[in-house]
C-alpha atoms as a PDB file:
ATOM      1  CA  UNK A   1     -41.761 -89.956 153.643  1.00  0.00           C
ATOM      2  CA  UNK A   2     -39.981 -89.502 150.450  1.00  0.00           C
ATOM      3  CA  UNK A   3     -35.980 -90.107 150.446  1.00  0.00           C
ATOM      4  CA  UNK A   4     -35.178 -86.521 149.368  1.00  0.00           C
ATOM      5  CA  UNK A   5     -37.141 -85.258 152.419  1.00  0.00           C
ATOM      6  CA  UNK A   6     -35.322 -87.385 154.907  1.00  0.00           C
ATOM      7  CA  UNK A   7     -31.856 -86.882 153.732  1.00  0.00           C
ATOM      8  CA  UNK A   8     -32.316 -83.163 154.355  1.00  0.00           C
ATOM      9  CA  UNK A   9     -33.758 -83.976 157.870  1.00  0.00           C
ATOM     10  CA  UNK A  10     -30.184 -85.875 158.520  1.00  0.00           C
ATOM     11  CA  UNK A  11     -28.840 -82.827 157.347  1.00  0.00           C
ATOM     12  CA  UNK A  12     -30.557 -79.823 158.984  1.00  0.00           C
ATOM     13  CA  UNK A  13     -29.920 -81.984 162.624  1.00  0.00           C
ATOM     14  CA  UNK A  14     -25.873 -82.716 162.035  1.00  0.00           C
ATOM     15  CA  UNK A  15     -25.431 -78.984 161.322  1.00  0.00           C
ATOM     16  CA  UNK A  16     -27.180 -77.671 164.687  1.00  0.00           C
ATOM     17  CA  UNK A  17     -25.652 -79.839 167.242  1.00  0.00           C
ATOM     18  CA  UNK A  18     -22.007 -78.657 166.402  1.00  0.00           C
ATOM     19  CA  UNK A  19     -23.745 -74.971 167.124  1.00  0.00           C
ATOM     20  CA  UNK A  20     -25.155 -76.175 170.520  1.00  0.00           C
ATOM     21  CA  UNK A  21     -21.334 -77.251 171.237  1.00  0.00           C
ATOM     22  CA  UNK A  22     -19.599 -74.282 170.934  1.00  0.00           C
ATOM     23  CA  UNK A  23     -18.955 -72.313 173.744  1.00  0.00           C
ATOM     24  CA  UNK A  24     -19.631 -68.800 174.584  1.00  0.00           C
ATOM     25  CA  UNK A  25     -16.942 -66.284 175.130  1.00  0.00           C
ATOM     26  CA  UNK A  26     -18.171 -63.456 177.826  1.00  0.00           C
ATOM     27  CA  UNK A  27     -15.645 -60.154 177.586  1.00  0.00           C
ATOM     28  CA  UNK A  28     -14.007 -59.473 181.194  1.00  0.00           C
ATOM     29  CA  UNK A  29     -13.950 -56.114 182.261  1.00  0.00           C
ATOM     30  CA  UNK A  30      -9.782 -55.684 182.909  1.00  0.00           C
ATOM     31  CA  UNK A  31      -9.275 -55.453 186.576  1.00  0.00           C
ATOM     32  CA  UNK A  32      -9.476 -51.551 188.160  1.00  0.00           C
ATOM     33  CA  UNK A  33      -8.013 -53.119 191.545  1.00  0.00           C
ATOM     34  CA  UNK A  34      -4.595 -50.561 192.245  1.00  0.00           C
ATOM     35  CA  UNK A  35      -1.486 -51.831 194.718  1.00  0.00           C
ATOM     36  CA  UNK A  36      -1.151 -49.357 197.119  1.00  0.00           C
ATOM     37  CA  UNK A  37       2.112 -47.770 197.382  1.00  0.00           C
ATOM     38  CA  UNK A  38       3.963 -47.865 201.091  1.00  0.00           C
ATOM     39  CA  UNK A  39       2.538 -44.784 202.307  1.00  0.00           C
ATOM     40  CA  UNK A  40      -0.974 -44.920 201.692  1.00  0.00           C
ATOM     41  CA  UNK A  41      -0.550 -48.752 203.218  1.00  0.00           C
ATOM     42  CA  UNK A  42       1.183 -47.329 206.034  1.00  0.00           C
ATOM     43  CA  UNK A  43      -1.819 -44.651 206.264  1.00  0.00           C
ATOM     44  CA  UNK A  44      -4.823 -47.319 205.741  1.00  0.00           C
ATOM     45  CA  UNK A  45      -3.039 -49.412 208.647  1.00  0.00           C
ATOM     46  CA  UNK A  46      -3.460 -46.198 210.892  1.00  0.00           C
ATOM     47  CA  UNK A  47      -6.593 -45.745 209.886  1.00  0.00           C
ATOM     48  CA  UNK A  48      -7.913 -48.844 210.428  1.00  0.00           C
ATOM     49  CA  UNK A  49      -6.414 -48.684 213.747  1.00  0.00           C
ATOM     50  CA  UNK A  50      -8.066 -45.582 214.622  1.00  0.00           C
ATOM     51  CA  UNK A  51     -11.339 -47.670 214.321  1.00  0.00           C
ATOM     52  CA  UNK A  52     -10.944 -50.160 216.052  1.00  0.00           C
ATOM     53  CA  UNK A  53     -10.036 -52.836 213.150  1.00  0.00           C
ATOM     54  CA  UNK A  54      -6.975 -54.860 212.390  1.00  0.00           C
ATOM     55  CA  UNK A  55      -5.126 -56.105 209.057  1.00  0.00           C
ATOM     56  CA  UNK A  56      -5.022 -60.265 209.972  1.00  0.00           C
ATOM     57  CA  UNK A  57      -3.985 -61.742 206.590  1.00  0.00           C
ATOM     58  CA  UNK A  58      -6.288 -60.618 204.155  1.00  0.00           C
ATOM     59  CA  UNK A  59      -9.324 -59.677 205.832  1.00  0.00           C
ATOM     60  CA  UNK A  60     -10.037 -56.470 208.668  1.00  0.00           C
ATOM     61  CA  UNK A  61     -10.905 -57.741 211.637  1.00  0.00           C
ATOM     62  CA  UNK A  62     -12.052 -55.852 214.909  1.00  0.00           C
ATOM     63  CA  UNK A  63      -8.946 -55.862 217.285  1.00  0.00           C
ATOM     64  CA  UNK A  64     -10.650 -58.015 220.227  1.00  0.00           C
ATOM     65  CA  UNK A  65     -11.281 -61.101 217.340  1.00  0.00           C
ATOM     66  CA  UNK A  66      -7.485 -60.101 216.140  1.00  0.00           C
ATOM     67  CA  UNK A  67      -6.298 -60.012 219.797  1.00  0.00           C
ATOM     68  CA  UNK A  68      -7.704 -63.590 220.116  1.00  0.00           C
ATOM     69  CA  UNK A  69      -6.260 -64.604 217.102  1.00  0.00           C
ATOM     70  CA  UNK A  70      -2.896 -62.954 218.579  1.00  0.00           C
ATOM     71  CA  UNK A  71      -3.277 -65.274 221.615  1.00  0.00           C
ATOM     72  CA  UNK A  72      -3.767 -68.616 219.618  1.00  0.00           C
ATOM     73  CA  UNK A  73       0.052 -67.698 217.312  1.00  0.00           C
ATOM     74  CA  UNK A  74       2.243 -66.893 220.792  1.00  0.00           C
ATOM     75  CA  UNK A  75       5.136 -68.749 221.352  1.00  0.00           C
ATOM     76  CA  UNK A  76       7.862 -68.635 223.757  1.00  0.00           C
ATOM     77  CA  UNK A  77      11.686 -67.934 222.906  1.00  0.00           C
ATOM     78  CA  UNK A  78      13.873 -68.114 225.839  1.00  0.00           C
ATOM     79  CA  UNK A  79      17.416 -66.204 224.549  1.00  0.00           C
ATOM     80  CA  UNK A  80      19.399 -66.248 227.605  1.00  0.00           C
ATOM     81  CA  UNK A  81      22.999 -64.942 227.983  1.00  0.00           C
ATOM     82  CA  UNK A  82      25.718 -67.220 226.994  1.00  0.00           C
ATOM     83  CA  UNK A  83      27.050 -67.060 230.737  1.00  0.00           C
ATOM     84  CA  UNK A  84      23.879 -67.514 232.418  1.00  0.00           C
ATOM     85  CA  UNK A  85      25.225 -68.907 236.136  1.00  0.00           C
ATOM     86  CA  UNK A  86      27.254 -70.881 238.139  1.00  0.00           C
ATOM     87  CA  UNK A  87      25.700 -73.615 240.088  1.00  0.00           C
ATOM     88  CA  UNK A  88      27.712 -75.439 243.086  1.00  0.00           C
ATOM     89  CA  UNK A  89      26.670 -78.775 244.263  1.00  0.00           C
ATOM     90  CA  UNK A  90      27.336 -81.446 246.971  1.00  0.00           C
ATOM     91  CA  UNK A  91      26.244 -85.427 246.307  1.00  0.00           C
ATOM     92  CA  UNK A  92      24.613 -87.079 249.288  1.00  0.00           C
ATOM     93  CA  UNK A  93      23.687 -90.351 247.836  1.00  0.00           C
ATOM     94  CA  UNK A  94      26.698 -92.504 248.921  1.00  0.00           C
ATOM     95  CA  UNK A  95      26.505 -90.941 252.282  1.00  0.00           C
ATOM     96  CA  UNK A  96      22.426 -91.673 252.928  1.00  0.00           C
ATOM     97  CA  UNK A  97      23.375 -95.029 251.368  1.00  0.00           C
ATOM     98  CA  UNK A  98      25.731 -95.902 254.352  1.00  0.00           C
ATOM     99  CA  UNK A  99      23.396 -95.095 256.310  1.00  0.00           C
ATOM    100  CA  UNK A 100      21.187 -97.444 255.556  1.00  0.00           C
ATOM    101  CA  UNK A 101      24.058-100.352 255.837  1.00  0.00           C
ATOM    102  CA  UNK A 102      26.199 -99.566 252.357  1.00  0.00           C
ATOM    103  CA  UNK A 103      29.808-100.662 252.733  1.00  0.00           C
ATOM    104  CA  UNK A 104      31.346 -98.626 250.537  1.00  0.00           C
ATOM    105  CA  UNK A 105      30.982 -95.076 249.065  1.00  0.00           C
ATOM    106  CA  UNK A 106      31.951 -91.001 249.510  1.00  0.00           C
ATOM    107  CA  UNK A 107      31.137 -87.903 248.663  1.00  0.00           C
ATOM    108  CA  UNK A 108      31.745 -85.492 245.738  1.00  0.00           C
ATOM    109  CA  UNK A 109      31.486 -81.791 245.051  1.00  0.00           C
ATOM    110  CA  UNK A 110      30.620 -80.357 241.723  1.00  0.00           C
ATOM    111  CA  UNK A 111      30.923 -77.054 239.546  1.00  0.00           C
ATOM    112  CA  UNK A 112      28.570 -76.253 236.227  1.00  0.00           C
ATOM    113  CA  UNK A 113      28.522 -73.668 234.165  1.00  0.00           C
ATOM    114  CA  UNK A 114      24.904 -72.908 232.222  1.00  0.00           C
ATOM    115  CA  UNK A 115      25.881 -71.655 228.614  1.00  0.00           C
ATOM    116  CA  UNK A 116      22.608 -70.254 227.668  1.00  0.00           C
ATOM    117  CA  UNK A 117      20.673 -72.258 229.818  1.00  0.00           C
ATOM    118  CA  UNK A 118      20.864 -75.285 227.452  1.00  0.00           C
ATOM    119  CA  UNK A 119      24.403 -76.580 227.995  1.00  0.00           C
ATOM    120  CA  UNK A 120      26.190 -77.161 231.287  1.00  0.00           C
ATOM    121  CA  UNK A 121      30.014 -78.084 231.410  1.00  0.00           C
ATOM    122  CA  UNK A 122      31.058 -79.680 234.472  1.00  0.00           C
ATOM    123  CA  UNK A 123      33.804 -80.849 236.825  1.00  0.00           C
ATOM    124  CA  UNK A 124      32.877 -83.276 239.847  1.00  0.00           C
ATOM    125  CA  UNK A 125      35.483 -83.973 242.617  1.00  0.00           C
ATOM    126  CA  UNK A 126      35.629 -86.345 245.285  1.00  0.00           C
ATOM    127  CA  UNK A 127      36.252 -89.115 248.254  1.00  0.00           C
ATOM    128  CA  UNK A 128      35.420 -93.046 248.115  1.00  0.00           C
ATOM    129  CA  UNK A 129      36.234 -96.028 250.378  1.00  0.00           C
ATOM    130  CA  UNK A 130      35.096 -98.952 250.984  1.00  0.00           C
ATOM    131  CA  UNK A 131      35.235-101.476 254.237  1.00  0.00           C
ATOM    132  CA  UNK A 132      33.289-104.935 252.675  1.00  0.00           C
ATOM    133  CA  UNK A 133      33.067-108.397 254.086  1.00  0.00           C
ATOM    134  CA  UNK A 134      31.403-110.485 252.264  1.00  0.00           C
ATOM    135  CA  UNK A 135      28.833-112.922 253.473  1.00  0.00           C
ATOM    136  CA  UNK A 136      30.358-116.308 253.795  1.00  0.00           C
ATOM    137  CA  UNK A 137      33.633-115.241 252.200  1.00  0.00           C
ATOM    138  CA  UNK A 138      36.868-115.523 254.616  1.00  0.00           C
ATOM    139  CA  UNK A 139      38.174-112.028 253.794  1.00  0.00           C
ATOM    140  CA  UNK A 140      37.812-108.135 254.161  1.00  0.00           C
ATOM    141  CA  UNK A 141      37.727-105.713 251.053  1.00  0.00           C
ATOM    142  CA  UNK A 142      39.431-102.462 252.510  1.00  0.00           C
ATOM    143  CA  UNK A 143      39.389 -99.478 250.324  1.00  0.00           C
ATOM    144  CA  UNK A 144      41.345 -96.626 251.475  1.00  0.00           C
ATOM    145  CA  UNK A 145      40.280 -92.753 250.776  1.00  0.00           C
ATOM    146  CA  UNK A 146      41.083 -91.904 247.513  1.00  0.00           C
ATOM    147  CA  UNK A 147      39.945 -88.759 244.844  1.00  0.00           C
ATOM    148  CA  UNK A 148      38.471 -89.371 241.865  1.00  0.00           C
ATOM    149  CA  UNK A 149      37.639 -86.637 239.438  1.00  0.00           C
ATOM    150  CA  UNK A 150      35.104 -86.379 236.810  1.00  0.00           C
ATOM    151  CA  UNK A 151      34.756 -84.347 233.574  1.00  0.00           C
ATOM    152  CA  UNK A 152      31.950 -83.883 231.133  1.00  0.00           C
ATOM    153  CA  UNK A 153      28.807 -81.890 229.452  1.00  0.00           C
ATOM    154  CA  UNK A 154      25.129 -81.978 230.106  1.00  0.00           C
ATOM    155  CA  UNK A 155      22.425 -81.079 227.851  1.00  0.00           C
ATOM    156  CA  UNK A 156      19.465 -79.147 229.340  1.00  0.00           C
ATOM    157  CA  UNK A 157      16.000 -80.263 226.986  1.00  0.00           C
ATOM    158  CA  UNK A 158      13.501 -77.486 228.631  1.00  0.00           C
ATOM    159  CA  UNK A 159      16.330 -74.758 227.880  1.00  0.00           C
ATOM    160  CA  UNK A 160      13.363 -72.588 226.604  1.00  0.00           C
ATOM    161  CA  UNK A 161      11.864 -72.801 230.207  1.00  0.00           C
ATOM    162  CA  UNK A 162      12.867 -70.822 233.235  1.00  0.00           C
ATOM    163  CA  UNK A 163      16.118 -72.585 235.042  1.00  0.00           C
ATOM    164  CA  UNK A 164      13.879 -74.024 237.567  1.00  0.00           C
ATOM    165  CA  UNK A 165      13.354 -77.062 236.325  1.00  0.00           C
ATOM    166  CA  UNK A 166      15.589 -79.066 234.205  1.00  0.00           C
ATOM    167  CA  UNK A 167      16.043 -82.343 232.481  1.00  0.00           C
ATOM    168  CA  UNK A 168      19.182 -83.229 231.530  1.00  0.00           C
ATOM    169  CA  UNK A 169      21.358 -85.973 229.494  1.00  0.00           C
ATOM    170  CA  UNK A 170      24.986 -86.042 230.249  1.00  0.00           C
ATOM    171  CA  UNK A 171      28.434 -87.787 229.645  1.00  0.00           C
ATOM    172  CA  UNK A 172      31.523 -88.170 232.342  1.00  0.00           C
ATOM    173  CA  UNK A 173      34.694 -88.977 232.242  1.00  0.00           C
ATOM    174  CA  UNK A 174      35.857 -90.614 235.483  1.00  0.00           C
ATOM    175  CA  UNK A 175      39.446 -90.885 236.846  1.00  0.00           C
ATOM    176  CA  UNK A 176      40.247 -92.624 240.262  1.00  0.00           C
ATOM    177  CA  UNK A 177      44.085 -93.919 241.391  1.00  0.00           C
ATOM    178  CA  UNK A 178      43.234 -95.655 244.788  1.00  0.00           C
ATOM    179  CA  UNK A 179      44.390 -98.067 246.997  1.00  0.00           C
ATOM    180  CA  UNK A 180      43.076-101.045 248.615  1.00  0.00           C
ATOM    181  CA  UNK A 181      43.586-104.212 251.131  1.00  0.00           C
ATOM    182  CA  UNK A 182      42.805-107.955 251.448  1.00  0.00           C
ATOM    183  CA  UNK A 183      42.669-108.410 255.482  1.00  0.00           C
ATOM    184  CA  UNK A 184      41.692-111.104 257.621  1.00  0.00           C
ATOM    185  CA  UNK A 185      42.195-114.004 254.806  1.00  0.00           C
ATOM    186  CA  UNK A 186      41.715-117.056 256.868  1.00  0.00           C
ATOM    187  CA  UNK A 187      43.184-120.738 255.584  1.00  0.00           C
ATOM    188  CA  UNK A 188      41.816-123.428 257.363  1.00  0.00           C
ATOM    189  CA  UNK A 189      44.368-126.159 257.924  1.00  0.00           C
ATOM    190  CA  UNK A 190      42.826-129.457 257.978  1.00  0.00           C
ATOM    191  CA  UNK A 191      45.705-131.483 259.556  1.00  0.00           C
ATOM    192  CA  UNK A 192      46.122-128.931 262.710  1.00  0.00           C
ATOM    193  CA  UNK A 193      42.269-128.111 262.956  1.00  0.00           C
ATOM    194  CA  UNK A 194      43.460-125.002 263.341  1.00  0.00           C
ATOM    195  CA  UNK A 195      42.933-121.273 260.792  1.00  0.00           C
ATOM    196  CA  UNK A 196      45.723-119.274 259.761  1.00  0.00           C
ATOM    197  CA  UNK A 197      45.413-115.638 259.152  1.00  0.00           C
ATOM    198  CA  UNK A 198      47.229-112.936 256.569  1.00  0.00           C
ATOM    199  CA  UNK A 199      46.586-109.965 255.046  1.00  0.00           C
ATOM    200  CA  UNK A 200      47.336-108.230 251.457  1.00  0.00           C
ATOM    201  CA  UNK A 201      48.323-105.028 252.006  1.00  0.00           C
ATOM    202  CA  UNK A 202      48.611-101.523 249.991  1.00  0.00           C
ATOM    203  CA  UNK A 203      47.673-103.117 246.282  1.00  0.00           C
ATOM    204  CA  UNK A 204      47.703-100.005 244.098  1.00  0.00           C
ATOM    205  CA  UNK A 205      45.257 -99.633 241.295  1.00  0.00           C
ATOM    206  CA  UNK A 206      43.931 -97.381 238.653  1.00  0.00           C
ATOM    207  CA  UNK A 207      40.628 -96.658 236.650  1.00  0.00           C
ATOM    208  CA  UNK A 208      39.479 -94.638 233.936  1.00  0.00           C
ATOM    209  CA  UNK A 209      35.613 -94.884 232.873  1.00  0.00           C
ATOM    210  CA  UNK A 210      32.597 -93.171 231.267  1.00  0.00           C
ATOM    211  CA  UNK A 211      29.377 -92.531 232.318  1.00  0.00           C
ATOM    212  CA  UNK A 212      25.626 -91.297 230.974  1.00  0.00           C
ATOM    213  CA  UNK A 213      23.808 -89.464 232.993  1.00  0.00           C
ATOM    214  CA  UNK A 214      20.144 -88.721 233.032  1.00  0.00           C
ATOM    215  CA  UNK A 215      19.318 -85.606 235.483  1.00  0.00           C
ATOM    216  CA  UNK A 216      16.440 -83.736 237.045  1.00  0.00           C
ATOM    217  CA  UNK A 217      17.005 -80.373 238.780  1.00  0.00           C
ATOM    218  CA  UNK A 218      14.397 -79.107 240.927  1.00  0.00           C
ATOM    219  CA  UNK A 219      13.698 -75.524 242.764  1.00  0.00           C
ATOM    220  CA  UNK A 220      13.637 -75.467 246.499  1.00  0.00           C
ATOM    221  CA  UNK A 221      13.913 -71.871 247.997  1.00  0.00           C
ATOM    222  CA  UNK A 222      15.301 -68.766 245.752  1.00  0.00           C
ATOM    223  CA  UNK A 223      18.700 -70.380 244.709  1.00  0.00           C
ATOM    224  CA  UNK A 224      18.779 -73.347 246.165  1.00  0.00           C
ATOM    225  CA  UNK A 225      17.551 -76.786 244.037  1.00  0.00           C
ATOM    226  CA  UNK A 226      17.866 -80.414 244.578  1.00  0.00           C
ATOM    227  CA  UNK A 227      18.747 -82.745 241.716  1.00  0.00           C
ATOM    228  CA  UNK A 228      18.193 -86.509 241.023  1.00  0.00           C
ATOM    229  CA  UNK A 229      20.170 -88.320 239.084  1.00  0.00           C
ATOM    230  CA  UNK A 230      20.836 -92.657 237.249  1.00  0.00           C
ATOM    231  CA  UNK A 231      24.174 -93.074 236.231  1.00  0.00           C
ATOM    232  CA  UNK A 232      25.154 -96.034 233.450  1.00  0.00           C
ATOM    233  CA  UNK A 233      28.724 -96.424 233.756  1.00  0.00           C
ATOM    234  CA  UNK A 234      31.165 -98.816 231.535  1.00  0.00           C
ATOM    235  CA  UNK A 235      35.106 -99.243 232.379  1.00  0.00           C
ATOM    236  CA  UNK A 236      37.928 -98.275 229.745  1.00  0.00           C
ATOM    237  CA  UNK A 237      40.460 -99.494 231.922  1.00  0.00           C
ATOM    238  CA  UNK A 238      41.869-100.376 235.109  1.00  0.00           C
ATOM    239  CA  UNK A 239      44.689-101.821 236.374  1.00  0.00           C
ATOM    240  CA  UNK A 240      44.540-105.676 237.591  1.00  0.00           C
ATOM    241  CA  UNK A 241      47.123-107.297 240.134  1.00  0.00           C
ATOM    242  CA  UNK A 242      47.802-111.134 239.881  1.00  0.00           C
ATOM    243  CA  UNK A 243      46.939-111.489 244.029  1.00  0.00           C
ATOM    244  CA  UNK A 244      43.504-109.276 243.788  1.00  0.00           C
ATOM    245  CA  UNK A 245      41.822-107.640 241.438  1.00  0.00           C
ATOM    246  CA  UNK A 246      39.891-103.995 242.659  1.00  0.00           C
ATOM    247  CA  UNK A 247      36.224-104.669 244.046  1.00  0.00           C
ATOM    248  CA  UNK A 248      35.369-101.151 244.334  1.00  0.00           C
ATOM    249  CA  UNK A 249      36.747 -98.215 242.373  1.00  0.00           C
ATOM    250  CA  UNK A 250      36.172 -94.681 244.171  1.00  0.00           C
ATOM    251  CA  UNK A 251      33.783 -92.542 241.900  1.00  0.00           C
ATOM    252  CA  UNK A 252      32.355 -95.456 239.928  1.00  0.00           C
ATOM    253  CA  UNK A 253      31.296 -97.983 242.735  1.00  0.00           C
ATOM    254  CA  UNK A 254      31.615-101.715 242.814  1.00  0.00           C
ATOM    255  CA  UNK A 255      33.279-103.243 239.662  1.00  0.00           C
ATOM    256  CA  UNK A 256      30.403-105.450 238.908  1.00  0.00           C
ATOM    257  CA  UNK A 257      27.970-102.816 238.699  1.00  0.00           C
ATOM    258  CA  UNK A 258      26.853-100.636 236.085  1.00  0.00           C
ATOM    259  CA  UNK A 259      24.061 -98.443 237.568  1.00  0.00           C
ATOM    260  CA  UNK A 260      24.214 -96.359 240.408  1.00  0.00           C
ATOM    261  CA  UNK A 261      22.043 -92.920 241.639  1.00  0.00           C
ATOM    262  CA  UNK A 262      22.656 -89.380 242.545  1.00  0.00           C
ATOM    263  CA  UNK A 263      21.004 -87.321 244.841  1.00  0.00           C
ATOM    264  CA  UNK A 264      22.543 -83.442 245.215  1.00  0.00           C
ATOM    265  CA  UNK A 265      21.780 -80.465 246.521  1.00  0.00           C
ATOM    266  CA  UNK A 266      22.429 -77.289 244.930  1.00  0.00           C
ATOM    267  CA  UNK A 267      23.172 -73.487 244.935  1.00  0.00           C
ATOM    268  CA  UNK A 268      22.938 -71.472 241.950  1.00  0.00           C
ATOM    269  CA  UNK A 269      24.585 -68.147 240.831  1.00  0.00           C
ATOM    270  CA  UNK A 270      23.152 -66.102 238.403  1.00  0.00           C
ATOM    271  CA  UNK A 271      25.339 -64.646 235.734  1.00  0.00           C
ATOM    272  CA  UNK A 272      24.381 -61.559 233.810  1.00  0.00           C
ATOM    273  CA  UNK A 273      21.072 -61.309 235.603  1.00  0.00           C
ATOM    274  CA  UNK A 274      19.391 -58.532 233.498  1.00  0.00           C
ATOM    275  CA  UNK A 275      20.060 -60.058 229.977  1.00  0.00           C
ATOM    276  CA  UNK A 276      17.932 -63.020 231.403  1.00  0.00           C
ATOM    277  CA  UNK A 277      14.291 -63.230 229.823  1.00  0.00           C
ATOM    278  CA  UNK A 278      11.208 -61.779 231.182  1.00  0.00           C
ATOM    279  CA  UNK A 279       7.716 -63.124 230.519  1.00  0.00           C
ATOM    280  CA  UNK A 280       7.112 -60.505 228.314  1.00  0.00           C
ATOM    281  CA  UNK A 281       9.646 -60.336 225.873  1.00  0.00           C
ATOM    282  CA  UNK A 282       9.131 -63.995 225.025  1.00  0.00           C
ATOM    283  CA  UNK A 283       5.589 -63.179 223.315  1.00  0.00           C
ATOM    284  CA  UNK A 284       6.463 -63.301 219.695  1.00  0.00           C
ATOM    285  CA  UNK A 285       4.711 -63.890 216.204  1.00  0.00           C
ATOM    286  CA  UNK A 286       5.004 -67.535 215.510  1.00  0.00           C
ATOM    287  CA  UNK A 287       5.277 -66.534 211.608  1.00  0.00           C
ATOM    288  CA  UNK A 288       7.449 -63.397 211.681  1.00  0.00           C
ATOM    289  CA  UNK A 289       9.426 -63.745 214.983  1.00  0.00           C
ATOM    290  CA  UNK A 290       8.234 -59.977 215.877  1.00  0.00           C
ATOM    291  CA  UNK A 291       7.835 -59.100 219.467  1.00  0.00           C
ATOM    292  CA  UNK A 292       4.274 -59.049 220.349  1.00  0.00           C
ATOM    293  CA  UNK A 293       3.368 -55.773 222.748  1.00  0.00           C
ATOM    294  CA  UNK A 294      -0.279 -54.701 222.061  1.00  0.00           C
ATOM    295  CA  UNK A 295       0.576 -51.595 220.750  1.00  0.00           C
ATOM    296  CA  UNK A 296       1.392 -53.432 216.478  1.00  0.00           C
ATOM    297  CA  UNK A 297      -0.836 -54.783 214.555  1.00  0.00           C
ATOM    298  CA  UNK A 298      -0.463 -58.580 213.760  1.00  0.00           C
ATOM    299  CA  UNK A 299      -0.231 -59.912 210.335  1.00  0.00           C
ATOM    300  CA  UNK A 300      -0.386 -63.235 208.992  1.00  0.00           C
ATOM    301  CA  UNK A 301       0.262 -64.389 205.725  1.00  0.00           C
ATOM    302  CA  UNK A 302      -2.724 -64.797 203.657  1.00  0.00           C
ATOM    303  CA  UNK A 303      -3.708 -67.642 201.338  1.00  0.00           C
ATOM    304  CA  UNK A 304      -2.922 -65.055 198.357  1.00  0.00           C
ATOM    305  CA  UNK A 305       0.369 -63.692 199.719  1.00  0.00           C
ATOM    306  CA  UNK A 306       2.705 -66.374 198.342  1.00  0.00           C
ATOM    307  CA  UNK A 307       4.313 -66.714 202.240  1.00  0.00           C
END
């Protein structure tokens, strides 16, 4: 093969493969798709309907698939009233305790207000003593009835439930001014063989304290509920006396301990009964909050809506 003939080989190849490269440009037909104005939507919608078929997103579905569909995007929205009762309770726990040998302990009332189910201001009032020998100690601890009074705010976490059931996380402010005794202090006197007896009488003390409370509110019969409750409480203050300090503070318990229990019964008064929630005005669109009846057509955003 002769030079001349294989230079315009080289040639003829380097000139098609650049052709080969380029690509090729097919003409799109401009898009005849039209937006429908608000009435013909409004009419397609009701035509649709008529047939059976419903708008979900971007595609027509037949309304037992949508109503499926509708099932799977329910959630519930509880909106009560911001008065939505008044519930009255007794404590019993201090009392059952005493049975069961307790020496010390009372009984309170209290009052709470439901602010739209979730939040529940309330006011606790009530009686503690205490009558306390100690094993192996040569005294008597003798608390005499005093009030206490409590003050504080619970938090209701299934507020978006019916008020039958309730867990709650709460804070009190405890008060108590009491007074207590030191009887039967015997002094052995080794000389005589013989024990000598006084007392410490009418020591006057105060307290004030905090408390968490974690709650669980149960329903019984119609308005009546029993509650559960374990109290953490801590000490701000109280006053000391150089003879005896206070062993047990009314409302708070024993000085050394920071845990104690509830157990309550309650009655409940509804407030603004008919602004209360039914079951069926809590079905709503999870996507536009829209009340869910049957009767609209559902519509979630589709991939192409920019929602």
């Amino acid at each position: 093969m002769s030079v001349s003939r294989l230079a315009v080989m080289l040639l003829a190849v380097c000139c098609v493969f650049p052709l080969m490269g380029q690509r090729r440009v097919t003409p799109v037909k401009p898009s005849t798709n039209r937006v429908m104005t608000v009435k013909q939507n409004d009419a397609k919608i009701a035509e649709l309907k008529q047939r059976g078929l419903v708008i979900v997103g971007d595609t027509i579905l037949p309304d037992t698939v949508a109503a499926k569909m509708n099932d799977t995007i329910k959630i519930t929205r509880m909106q009560y009233p911001l008065l939505t009762s008044i519930t009255i309770g007794a404590n019993v726990w201090d009392p059952l305790m005493r049975v069961f040998g307790q020496t010390y302990g009372g009984v309170d009332f209290s009052a709470e207000l439901s602010l739209w189910n979730r939040i529940f201001p309330t006011l606790e009032l009530g009686f503690g003593s205490a009558n306390n020998t100690p094993e192996e100690k040569n005294f008597t601890y003798r608390g005499k009835f005093a009030m206490y009074g409590k003050i504080g705010c619970g938090y209701n976490f299934k507020y978006n439930n019916k008020p039958d059931y309730m867990a709650l996380l709460g804070f009190r402010l405890g008060y108590s001014n009491f007074k207590y005794s030191i009887t039967d202090v015997g002094i052995d006197n080794g000389y005589w063989q013989e024990q000598s007896r006084f007392e410490i009488n009418d020591l006057g003390s105060h307290a004030l304290w905090g408390e968490l409370v974690v709650a669980m509110h149960i329903k019984l019969y119609k308005n009546w509920s029993a509650g559960w409750a374990l109290k953490y409480h801590f000490l701000f203050n109280y006053k000391s006396n150089p003879t005896a300090d206070p062993w047990y503070i009314p409302g708070y318990g024993t000085r050394g301990s920071a845990i104690s229990g509830g157990l309550s019964i309650y009655y409940t008064i509804p407030l603004n009964r008919d602004k209360w929630p039914s079951d069926e005005k809590q079905k709503k669109n999870a996507y536009t909050g829209e009340p869910i009846d049957g009767t609209k057509p559902i519509s979630i955003p589709g991939p192409g809506s920019g929602n």
